[in-house]
N, C-alpha and C. Protein backbone atom coordinates (compact mmCIF):
# COMPACT_ATOMS: atom_id res chain seq x y z
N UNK A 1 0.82 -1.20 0.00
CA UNK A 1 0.00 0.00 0.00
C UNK A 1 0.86 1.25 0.00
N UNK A 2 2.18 0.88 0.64
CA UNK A 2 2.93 2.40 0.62
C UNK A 2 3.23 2.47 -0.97
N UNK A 3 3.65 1.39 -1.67
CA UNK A 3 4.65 1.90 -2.49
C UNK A 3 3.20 2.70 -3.27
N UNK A 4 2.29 1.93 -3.25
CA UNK A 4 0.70 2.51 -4.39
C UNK A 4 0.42 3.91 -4.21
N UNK A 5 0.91 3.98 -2.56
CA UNK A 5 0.07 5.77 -2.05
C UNK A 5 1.70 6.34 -2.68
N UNK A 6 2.25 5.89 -2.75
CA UNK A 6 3.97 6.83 -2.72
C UNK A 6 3.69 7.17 -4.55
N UNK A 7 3.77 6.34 -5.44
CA UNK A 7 3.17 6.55 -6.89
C UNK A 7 2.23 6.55 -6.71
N UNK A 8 0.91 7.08 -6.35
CA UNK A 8 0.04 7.72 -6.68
C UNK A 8 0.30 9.42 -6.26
N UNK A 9 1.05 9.51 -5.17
CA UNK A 9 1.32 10.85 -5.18
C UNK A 9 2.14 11.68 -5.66
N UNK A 10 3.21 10.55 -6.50
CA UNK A 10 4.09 10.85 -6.87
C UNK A 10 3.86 11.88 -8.58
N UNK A 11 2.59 10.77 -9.36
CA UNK A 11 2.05 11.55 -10.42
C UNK A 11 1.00 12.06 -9.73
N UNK A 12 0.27 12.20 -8.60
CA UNK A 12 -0.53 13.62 -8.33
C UNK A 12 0.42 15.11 -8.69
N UNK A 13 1.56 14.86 -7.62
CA UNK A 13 2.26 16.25 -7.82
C UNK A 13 2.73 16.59 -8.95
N UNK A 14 3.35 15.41 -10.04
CA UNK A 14 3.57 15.51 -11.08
C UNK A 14 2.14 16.51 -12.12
N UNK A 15 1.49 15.49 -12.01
CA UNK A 15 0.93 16.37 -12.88
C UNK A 15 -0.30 17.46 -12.27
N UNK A 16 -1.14 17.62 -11.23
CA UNK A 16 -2.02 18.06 -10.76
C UNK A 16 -0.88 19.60 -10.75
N UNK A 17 0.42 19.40 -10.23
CA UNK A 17 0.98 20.60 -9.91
C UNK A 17 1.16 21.47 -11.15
N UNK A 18 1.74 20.55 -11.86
CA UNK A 18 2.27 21.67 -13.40
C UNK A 18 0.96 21.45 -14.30
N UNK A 19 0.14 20.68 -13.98
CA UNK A 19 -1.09 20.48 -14.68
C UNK A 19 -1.73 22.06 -15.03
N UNK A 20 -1.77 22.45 -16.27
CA UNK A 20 -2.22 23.93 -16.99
C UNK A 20 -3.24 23.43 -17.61
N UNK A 21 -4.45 22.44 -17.05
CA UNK A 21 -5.45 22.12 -17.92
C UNK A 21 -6.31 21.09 -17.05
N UNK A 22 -7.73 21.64 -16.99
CA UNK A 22 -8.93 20.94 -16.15
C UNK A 22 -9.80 20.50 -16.32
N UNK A 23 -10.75 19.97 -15.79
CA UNK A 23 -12.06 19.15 -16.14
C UNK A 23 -13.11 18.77 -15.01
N UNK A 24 -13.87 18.85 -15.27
CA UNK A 24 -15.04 18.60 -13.88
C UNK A 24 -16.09 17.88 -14.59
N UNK A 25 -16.91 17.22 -13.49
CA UNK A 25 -18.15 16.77 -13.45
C UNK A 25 -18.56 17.75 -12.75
N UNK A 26 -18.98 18.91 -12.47
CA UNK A 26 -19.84 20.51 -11.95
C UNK A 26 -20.83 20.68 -12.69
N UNK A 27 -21.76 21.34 -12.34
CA UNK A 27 -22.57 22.10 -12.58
C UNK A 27 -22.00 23.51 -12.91
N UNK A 28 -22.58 23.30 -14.79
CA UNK A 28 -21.30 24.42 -15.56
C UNK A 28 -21.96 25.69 -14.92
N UNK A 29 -21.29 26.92 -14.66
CA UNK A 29 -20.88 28.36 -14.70
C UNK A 29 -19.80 28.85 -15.42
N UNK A 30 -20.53 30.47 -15.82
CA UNK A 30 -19.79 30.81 -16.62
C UNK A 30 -18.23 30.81 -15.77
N UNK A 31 -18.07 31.22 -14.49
CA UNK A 31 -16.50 31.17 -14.66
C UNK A 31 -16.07 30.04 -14.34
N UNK A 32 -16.48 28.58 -14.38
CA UNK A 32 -16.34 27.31 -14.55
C UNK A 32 -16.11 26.90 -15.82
N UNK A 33 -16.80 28.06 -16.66
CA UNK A 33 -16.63 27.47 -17.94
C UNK A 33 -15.26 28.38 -18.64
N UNK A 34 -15.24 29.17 -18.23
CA UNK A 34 -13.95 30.32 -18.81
C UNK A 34 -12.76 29.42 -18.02
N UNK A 35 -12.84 28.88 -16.71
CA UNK A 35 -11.71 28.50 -16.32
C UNK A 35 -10.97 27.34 -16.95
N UNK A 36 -11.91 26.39 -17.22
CA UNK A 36 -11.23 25.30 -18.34
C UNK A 36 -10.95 25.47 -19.37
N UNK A 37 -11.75 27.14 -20.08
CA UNK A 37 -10.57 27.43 -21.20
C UNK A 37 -9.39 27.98 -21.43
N UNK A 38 -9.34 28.79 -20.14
CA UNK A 38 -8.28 29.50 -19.64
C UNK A 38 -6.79 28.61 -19.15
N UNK A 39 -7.62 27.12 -18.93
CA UNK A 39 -6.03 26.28 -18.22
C UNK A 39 -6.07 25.27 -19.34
N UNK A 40 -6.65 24.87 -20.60
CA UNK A 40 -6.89 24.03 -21.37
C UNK A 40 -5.73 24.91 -22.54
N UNK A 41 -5.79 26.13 -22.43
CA UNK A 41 -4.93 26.99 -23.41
C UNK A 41 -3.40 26.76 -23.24
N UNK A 42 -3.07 26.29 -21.83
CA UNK A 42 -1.83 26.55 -21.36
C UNK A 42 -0.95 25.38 -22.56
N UNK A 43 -0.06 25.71 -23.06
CA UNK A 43 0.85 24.68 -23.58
C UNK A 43 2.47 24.18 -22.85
N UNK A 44 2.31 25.09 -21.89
CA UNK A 44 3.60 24.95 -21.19
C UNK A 44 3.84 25.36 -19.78
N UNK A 45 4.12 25.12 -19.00
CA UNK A 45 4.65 25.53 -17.31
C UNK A 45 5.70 25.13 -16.73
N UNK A 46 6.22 26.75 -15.91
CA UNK A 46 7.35 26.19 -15.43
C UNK A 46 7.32 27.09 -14.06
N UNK A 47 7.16 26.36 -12.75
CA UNK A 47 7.03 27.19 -11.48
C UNK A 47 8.05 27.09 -10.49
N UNK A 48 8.73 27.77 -9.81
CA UNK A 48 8.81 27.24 -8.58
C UNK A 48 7.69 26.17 -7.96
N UNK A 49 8.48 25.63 -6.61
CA UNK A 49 7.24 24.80 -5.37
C UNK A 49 8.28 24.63 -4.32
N UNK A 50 7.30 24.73 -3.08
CA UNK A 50 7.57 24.03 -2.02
C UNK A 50 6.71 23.02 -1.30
N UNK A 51 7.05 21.89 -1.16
CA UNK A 51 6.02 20.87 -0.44
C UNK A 51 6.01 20.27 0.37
N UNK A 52 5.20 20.45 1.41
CA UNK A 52 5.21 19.67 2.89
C UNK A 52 4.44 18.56 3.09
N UNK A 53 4.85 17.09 3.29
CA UNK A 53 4.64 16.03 2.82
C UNK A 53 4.28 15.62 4.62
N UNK A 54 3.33 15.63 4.96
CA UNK A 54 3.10 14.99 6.97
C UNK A 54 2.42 13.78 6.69
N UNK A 55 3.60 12.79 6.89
CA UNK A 55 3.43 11.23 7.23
C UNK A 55 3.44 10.90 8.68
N UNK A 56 2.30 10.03 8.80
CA UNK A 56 2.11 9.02 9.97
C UNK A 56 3.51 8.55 10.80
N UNK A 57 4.38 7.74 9.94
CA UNK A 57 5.25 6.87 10.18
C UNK A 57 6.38 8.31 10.58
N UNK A 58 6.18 9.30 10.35
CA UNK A 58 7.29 10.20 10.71
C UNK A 58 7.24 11.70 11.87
N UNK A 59 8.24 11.93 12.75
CA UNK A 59 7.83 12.77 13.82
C UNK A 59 7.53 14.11 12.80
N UNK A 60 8.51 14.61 11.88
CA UNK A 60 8.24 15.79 11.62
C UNK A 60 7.95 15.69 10.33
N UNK A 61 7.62 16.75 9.49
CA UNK A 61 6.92 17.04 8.13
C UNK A 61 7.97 17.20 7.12
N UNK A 62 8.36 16.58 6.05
CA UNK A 62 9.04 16.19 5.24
C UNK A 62 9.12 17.06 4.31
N UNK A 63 9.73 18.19 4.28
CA UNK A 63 10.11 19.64 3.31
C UNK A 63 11.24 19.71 1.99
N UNK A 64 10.14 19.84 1.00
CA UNK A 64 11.64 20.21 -0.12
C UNK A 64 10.90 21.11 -1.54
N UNK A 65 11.74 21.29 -2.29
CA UNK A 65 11.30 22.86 -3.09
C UNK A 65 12.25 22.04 -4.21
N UNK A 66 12.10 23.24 -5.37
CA UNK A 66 12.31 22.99 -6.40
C UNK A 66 11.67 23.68 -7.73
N UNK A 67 11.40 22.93 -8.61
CA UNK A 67 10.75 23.54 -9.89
C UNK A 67 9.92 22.37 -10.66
N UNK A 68 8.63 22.75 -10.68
CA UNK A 68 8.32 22.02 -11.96
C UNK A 68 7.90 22.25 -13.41
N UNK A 69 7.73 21.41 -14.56
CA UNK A 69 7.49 21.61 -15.59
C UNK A 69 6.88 20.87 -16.45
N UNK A 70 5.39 21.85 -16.66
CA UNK A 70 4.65 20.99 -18.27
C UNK A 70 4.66 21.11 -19.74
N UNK A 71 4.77 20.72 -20.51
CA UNK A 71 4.44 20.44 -22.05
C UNK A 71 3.82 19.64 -21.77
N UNK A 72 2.81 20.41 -22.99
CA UNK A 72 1.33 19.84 -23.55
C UNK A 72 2.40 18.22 -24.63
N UNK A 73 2.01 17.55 -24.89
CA UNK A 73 0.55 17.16 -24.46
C UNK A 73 0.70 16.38 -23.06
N UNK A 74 1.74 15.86 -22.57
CA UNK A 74 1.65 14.81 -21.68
C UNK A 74 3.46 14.60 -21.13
N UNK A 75 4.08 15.73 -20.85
CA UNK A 75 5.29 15.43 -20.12
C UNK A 75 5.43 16.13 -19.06
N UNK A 76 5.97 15.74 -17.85
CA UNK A 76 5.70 16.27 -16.72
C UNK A 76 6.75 16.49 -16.05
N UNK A 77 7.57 17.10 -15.14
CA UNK A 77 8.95 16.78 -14.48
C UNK A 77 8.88 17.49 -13.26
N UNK A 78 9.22 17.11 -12.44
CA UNK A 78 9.87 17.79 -10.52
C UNK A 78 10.84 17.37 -10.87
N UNK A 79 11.63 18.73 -10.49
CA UNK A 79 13.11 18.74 -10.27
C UNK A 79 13.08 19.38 -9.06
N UNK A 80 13.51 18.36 -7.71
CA UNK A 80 13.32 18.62 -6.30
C UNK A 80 15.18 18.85 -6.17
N UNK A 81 15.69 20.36 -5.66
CA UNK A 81 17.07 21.13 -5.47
C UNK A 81 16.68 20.59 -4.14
N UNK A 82 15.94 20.97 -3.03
CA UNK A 82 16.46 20.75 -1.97
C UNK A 82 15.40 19.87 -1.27
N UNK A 83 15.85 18.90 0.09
CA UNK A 83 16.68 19.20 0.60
C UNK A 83 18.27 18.05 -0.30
N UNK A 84 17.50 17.62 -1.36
CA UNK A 84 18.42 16.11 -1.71
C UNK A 84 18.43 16.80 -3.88
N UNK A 85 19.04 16.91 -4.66
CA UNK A 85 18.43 16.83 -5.70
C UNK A 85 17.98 15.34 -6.41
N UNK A 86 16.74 15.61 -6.97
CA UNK A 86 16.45 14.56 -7.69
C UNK A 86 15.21 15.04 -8.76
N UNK A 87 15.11 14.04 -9.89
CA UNK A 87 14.19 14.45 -10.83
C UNK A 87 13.35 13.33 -10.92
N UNK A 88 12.28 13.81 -11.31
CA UNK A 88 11.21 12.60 -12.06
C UNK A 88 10.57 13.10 -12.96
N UNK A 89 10.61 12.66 -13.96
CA UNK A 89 9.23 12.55 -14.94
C UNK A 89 8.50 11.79 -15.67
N UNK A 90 7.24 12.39 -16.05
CA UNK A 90 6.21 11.41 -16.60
C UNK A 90 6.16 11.69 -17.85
N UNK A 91 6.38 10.99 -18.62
CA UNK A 91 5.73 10.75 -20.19
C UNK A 91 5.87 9.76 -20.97
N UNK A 92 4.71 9.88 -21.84
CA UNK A 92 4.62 8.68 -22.58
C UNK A 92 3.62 7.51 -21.66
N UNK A 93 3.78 7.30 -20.44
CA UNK A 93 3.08 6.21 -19.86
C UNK A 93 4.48 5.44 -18.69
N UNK A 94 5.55 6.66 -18.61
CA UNK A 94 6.65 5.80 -18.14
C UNK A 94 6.99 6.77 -17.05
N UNK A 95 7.63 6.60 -15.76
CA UNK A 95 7.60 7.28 -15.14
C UNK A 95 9.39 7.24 -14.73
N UNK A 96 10.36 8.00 -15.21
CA UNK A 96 11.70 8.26 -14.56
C UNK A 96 12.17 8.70 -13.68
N UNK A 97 13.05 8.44 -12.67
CA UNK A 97 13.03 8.88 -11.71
C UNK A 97 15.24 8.73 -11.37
N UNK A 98 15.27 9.68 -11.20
CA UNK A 98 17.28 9.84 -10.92
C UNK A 98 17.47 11.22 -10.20
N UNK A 99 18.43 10.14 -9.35
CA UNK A 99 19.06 10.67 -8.37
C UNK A 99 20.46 10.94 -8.21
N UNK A 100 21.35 11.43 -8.12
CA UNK A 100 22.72 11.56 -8.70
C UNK A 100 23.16 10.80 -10.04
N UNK A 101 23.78 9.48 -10.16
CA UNK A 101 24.12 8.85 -11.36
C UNK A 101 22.91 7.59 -11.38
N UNK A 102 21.96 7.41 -10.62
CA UNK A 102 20.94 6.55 -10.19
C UNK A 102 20.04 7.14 -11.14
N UNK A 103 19.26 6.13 -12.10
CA UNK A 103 18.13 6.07 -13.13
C UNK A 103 17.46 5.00 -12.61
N UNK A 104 15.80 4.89 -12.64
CA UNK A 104 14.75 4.37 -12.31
C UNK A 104 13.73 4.23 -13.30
N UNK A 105 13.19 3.64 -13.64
CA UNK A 105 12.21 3.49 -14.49
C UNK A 105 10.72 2.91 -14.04
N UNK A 106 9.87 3.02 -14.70
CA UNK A 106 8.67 2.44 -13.81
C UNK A 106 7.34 2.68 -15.24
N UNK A 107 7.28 1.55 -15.61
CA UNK A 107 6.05 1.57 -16.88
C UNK A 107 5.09 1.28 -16.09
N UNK A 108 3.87 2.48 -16.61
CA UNK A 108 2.97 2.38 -15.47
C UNK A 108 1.74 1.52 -15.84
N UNK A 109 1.78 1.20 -16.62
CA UNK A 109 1.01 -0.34 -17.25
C UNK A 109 1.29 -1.57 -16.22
N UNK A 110 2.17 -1.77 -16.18
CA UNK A 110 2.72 -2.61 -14.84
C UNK A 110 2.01 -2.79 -13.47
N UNK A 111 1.97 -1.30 -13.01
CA UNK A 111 1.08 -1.09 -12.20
C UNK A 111 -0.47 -0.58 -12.30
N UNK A 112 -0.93 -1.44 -12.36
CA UNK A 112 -2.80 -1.13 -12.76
C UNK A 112 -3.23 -0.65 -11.28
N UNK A 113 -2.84 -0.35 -10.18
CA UNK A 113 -3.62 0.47 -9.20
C UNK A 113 -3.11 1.84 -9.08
N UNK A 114 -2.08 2.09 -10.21
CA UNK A 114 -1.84 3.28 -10.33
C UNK A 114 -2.89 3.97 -11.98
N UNK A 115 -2.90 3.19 -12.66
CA UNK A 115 -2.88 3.87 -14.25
C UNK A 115 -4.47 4.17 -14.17
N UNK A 116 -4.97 4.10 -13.31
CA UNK A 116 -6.54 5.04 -13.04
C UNK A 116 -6.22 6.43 -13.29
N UNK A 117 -5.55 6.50 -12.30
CA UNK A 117 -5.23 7.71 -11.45
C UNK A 117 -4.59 8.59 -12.66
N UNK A 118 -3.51 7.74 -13.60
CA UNK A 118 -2.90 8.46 -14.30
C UNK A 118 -3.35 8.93 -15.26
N UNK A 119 -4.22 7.93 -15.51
CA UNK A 119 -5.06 8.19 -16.75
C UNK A 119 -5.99 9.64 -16.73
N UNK A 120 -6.44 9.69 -15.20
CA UNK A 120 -7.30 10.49 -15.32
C UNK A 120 -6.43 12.39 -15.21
N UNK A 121 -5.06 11.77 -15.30
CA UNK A 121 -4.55 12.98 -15.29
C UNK A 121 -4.03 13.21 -16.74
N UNK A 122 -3.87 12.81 -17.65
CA UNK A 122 -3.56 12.45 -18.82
C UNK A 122 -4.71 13.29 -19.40
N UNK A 123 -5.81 12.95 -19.54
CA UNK A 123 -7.21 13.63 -19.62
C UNK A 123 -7.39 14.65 -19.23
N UNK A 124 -7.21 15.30 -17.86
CA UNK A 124 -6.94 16.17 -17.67
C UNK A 124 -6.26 16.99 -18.32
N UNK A 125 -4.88 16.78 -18.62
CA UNK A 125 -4.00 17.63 -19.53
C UNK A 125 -4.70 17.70 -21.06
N UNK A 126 -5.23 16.53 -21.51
CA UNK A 126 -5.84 16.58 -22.86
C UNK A 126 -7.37 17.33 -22.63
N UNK A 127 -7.80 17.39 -21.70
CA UNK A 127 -9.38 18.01 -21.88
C UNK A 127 -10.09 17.07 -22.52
N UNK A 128 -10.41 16.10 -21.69
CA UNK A 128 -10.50 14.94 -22.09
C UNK A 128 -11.67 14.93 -20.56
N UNK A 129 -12.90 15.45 -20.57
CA UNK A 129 -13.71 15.54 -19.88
C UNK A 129 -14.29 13.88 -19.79
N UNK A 130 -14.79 13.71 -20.82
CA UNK A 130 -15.20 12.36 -20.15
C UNK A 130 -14.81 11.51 -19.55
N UNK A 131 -13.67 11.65 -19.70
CA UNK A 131 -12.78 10.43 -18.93
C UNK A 131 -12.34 10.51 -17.73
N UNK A 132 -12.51 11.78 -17.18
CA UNK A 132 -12.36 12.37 -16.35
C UNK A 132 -13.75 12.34 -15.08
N UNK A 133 -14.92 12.15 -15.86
CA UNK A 133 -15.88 12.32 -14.97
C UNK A 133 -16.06 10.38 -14.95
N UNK A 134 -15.65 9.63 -15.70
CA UNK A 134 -15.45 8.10 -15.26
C UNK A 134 -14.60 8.12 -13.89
N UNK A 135 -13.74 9.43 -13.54
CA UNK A 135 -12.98 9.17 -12.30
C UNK A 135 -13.18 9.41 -10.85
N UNK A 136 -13.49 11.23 -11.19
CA UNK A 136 -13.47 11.70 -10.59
C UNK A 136 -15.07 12.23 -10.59
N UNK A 137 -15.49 12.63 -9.00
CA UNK A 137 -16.56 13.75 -8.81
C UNK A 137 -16.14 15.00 -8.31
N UNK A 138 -16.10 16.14 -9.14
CA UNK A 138 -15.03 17.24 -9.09
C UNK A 138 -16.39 18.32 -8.76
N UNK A 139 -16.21 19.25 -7.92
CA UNK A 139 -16.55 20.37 -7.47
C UNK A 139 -15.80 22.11 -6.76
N UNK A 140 -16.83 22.61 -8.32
CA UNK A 140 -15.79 23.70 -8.37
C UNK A 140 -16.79 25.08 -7.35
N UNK A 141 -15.77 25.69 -6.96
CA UNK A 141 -16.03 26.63 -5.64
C UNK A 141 -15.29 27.72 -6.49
N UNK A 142 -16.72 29.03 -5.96
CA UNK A 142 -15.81 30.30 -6.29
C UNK A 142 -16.01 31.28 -7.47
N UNK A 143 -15.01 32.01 -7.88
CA UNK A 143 -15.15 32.99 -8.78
C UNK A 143 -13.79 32.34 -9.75
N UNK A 144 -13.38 32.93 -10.62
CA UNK A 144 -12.45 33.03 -11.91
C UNK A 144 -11.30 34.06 -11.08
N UNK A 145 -11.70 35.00 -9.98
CA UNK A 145 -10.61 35.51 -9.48
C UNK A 145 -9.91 35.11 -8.43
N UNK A 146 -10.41 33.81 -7.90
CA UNK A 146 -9.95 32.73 -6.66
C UNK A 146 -11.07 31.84 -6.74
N UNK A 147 -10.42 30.52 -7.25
CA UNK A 147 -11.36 29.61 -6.96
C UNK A 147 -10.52 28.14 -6.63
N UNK A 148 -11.79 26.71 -6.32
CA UNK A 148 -10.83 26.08 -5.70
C UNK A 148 -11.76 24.40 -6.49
N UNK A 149 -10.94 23.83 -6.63
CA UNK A 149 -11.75 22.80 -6.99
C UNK A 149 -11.52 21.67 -6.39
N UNK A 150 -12.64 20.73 -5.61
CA UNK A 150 -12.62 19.46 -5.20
C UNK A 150 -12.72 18.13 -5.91
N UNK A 151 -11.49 17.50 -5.71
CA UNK A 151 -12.02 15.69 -6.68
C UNK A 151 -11.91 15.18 -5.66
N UNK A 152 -13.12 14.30 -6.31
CA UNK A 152 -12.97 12.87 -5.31
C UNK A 152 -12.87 11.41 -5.96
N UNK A 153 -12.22 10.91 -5.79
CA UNK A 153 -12.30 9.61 -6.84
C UNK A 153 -13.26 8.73 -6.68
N UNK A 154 -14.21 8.21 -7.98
CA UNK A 154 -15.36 7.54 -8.38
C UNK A 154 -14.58 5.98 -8.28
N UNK A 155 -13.20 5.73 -8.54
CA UNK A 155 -13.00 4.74 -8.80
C UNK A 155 -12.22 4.04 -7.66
N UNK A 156 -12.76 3.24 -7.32
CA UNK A 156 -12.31 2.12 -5.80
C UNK A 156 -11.12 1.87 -5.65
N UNK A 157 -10.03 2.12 -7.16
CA UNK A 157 -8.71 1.52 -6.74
C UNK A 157 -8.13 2.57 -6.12
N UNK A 158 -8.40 3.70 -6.71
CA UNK A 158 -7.93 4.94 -6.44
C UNK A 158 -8.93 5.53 -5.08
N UNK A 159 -9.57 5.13 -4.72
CA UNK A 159 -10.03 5.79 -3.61
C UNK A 159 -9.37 5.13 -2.64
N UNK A 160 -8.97 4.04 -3.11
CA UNK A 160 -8.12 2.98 -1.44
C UNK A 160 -7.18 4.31 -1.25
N UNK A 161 -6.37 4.84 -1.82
CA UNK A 161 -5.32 5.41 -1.96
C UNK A 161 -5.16 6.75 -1.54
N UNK A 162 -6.51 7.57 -2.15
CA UNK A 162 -6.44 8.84 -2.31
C UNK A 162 -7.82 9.49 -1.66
N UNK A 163 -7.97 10.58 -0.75
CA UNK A 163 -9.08 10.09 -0.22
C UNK A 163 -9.79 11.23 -0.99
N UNK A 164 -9.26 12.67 -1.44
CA UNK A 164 -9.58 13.68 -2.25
C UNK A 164 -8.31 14.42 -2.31
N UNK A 165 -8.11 15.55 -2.86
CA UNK A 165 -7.75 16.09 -4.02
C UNK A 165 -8.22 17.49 -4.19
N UNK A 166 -7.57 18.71 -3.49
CA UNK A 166 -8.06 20.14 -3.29
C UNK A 166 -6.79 21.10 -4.27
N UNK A 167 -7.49 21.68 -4.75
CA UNK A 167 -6.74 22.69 -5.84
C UNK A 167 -7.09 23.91 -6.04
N UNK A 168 -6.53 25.09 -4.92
CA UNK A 168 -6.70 26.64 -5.63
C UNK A 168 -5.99 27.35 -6.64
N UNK A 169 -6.37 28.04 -6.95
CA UNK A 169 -5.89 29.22 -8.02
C UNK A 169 -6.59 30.27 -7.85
N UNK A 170 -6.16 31.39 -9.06
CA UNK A 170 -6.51 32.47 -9.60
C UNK A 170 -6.51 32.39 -10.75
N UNK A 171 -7.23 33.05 -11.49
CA UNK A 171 -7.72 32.72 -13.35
C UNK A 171 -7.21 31.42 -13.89
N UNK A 172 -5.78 31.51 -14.39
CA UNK A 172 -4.93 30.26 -14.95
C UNK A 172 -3.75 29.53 -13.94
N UNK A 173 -3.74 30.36 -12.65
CA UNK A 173 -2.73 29.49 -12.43
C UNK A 173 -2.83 28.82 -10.94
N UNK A 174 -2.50 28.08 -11.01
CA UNK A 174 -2.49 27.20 -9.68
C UNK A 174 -1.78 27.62 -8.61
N UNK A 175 -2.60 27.82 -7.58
CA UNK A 175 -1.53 28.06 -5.79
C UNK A 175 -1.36 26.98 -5.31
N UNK A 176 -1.85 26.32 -5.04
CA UNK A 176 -1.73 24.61 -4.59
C UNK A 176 -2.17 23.48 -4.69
N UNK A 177 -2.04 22.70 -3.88
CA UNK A 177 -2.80 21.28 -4.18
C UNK A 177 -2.11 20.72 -2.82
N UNK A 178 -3.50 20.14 -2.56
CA UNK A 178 -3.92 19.37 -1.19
C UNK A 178 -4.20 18.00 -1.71
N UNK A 179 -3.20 17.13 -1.15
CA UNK A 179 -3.39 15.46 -1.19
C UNK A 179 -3.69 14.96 0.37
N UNK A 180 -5.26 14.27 0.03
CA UNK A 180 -5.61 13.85 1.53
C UNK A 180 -5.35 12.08 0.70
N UNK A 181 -4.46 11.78 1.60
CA UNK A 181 -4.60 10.05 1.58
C UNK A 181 -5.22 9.53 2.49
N UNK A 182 -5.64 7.95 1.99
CA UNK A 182 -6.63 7.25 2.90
C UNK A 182 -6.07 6.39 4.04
N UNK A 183 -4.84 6.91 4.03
CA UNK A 183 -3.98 5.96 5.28
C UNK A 183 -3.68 7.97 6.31
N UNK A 184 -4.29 8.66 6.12
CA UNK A 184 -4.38 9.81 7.15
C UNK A 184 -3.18 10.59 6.24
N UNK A 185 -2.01 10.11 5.67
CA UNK A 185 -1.15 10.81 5.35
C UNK A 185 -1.31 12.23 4.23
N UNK A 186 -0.84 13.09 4.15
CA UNK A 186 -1.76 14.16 3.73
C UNK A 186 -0.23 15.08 3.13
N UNK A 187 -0.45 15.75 2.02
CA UNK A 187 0.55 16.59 1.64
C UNK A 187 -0.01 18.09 1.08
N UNK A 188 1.10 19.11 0.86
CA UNK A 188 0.47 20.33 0.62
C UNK A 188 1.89 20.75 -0.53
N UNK A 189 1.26 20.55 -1.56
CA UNK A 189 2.76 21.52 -2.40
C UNK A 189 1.46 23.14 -3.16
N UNK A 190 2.56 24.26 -2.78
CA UNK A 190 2.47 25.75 -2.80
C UNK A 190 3.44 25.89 -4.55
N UNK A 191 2.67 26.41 -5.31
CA UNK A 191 3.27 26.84 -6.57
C UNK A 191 4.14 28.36 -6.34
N UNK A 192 5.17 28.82 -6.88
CA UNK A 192 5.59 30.19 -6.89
C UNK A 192 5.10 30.61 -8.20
N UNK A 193 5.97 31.80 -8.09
CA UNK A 193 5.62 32.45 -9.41
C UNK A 193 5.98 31.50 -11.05
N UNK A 194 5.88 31.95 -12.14
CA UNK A 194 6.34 31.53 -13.51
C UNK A 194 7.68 31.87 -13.54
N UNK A 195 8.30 30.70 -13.88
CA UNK A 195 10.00 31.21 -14.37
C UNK A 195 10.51 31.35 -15.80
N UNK A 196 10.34 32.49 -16.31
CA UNK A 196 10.86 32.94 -17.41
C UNK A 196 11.55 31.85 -18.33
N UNK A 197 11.15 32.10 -19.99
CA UNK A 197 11.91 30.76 -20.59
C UNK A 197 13.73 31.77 -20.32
């Protein structure tokens, strides 16, 4: 179950964070509806983050920063500077992961209690609504000048795992994302500003 909650959160942050593109099962409004065109437009992201990761199994809260980055259609990367460097990314369906001269690989076909989850982020990035409401029950809060959206996962493998899924912003860009897991463990990564190409 750890390693499932550890990759499942691993492409939450991956992509939910640099994720520039959304989808709901809501009850449309207009700035519900401007907002998925507004993050569906994005073809690229690149932010600062910092993320505080509070596990069960640990006394204190597990801190590290960095940068992440999207291209459309489907590549994803954390590059975590501190407190250790390391990178991961997602694309294609494969998930890399290196740490000094250390390469990792992980085809996520392999793991079927992950490729729900991924899928439904994949969709996400594509605007790929239907596939999305096969996953998730998403509820959006708010205005177009701060708003916040709730998922919850429809699908049992992914709900063992994940218990919801909280995401603010402003117009296009994301302030955070809240991972509640179903073993209590819970994380918070904070977006910074855009970093210039």
């Amino acid at each position: 179950m750890r390693l499932q909650r550890r990759w499942v959160g691993v492409a939450t942050t991956l992509a939910l964070a640099a994720a520039c593109a959304a989808s709901a099962q809501a009850s449309a409004t207009p700035a519900f509806d401007e907002l998925l065109q507004l993050l569906a437009a994005r073809r690229h992201g690149h932010v600062t983050f910092t993320e505080v990761q509070q596990l069960a199994m640990l006394d204190r809260p597990l801190k590290s920063s960095g940068e992440l980055l999207y291209d459309a259609p489907d590549r994803l990367e954390k590059r975590t500077l501190k407190p250790k460097a390391r990178t991961l990314v997602l694309e294609h369906g494969v998930l890399t992961a290196r740490r000094g001269q250390r390469s990792y690989l992980m085809e996520l076909r392999e793991y079927p209690q992950v490729a729900p989850f991924v899928e439904s982020i994949r969709a996400t990035l594509a605007g790929d609504r239907a596939a999305l409401e096969r996953l998730f029950r998403v509820q959006f809060d708010g205005t177009l000048a701060h708003w916040t959206l709730l998922l919850v996962p429809l699908d049992t493998t992914l709900a063992g795992a994940v218990t919801d899924i909280r995401i603010e912003g402003e117009r296009d860009v994301i302030r955070t994302v809240q991972i509640r897991h179903s073993d209590g463990d819970r994380s918070l990564l904070t977006l910074g500003p855009e970093i210039p190409p």
